[in-house]
Structure formats: C-alpha cells, structure tokens
C-alpha atoms as a PDB file:
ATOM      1  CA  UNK A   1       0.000   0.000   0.000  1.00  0.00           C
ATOM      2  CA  UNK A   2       2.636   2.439   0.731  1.00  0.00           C
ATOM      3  CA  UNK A   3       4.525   1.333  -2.256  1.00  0.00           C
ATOM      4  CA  UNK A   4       1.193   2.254  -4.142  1.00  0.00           C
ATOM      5  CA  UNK A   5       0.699   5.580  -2.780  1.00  0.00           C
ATOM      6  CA  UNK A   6       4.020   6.765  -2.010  1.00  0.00           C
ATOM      7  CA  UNK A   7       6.753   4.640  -4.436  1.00  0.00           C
ATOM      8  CA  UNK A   8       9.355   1.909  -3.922  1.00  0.00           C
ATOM      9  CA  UNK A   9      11.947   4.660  -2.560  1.00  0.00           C
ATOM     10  CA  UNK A  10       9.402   5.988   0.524  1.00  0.00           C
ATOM     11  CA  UNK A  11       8.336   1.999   1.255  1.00  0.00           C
ATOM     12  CA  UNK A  12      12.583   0.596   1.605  1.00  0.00           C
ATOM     13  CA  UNK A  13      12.461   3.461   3.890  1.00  0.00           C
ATOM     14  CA  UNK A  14       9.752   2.454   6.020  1.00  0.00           C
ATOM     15  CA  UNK A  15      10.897  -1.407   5.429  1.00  0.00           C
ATOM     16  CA  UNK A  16      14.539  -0.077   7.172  1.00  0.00           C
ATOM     17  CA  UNK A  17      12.330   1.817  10.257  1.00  0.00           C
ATOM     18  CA  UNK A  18      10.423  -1.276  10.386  1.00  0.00           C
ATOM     19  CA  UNK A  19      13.305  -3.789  10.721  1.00  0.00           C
ATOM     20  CA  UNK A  20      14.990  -0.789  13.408  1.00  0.00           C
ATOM     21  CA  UNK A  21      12.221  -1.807  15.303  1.00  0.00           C
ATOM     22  CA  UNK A  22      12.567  -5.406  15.325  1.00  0.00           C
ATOM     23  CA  UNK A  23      15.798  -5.902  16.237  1.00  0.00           C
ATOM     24  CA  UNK A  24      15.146  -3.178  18.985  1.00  0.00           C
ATOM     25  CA  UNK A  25      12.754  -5.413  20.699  1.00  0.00           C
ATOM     26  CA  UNK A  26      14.330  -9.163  19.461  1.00  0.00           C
ATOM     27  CA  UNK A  27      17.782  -8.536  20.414  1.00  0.00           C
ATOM     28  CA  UNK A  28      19.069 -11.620  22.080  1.00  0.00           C
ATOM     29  CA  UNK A  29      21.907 -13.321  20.182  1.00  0.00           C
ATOM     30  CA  UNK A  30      19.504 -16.103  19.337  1.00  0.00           C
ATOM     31  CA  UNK A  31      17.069 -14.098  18.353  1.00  0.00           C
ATOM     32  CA  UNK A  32      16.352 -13.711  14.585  1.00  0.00           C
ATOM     33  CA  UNK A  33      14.037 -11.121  12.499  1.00  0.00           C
ATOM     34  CA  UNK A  34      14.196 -11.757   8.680  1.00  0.00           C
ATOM     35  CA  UNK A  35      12.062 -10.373   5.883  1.00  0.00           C
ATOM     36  CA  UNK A  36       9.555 -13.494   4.930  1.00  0.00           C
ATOM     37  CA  UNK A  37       8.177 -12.040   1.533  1.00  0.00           C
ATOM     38  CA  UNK A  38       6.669  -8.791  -0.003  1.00  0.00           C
ATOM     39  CA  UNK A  39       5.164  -7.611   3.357  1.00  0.00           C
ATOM     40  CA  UNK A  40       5.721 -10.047   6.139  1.00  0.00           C
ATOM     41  CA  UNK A  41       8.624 -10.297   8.722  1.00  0.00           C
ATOM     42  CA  UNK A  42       9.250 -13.250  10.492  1.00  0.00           C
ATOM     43  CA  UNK A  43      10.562 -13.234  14.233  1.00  0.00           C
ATOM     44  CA  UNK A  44      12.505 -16.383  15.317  1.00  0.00           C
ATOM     45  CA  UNK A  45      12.643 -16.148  19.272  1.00  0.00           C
ATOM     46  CA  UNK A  46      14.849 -19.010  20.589  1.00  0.00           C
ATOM     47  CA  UNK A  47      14.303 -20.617  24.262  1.00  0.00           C
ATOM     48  CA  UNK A  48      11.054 -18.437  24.430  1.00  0.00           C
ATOM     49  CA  UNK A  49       7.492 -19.648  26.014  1.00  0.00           C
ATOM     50  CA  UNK A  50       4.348 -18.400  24.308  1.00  0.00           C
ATOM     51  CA  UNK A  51       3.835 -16.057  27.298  1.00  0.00           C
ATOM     52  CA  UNK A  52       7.336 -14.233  26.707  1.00  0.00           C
ATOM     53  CA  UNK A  53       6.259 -14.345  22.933  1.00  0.00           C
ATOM     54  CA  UNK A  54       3.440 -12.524  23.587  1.00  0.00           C
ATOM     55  CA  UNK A  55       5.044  -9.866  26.049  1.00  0.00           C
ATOM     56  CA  UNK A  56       7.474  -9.585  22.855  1.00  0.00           C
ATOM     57  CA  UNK A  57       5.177  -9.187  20.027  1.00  0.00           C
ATOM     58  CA  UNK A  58       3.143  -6.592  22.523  1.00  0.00           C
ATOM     59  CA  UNK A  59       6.488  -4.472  22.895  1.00  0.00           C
ATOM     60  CA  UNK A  60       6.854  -4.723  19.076  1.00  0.00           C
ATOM     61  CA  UNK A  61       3.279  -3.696  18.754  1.00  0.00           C
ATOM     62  CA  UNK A  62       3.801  -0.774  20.569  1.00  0.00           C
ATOM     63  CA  UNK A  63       7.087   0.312  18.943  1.00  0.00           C
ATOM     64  CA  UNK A  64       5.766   0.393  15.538  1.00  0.00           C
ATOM     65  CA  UNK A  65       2.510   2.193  16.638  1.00  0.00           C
ATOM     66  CA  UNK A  66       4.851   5.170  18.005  1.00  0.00           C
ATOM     67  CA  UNK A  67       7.115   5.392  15.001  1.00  0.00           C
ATOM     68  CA  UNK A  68       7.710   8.060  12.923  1.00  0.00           C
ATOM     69  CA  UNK A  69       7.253   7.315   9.191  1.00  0.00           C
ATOM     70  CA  UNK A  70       8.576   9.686   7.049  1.00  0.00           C
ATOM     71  CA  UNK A  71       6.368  10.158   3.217  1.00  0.00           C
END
C-alpha cells in the first residue's frame, strides 16, 4: 500500500524503520528477524514460552505504533 501511494523509494524506507524496530525489541543473540516475503517479517525467538512471545510481540506492537514514518 505504501509502495502504491508513495513509491518503492518511501516503502525501503519504512521497510529499514520497520526492521529498526525489530531488532530493537528481538535482540538476544539467538534471536532472529528476517524479511519473509513482499510484506511479512518473520521473528525467530529461541528458548522463548508463548507467554514471553506474547510480552514480545506486545512491545513490538507498541514500537511500531509510536514510530515516525517519514512520506
């Protein structure tokens, strides 16, 4: 959608604030964040329960929500 509206140039810039955010929040050495396709991001968190998942993906949640996305 942003590639639509804005062009390729303004969406790798929100694709680079977007993975800033990941590995602000998925930072253990074991952790992994990779780009999965077009639009999806995949978060591998090692030696993690679903309850520290969760408290994860809410942090990440929150981080994107606040950012700053230049267009």
């Amino acid at each position: 959608m942003i590639n639509d509206t804005y062009g390729h140039s303004i969406g790798d810039k929100c694709l680079k604030f977007l993975s800033s955010s990941f590995s602000l929040i998925a930072k253990r050495p074991e952790d992994i964040c990779a780009r999965y396709g077009g639009d999806e991001f995949m978060i591998l968190l090692g030696d993690t329960d679903q309850i520290g998942a969760k408290l994860v993906m809410e942090r990440l949640v929150e981080n994107i929500r606040s950012l700053k996305i230049p267009n």
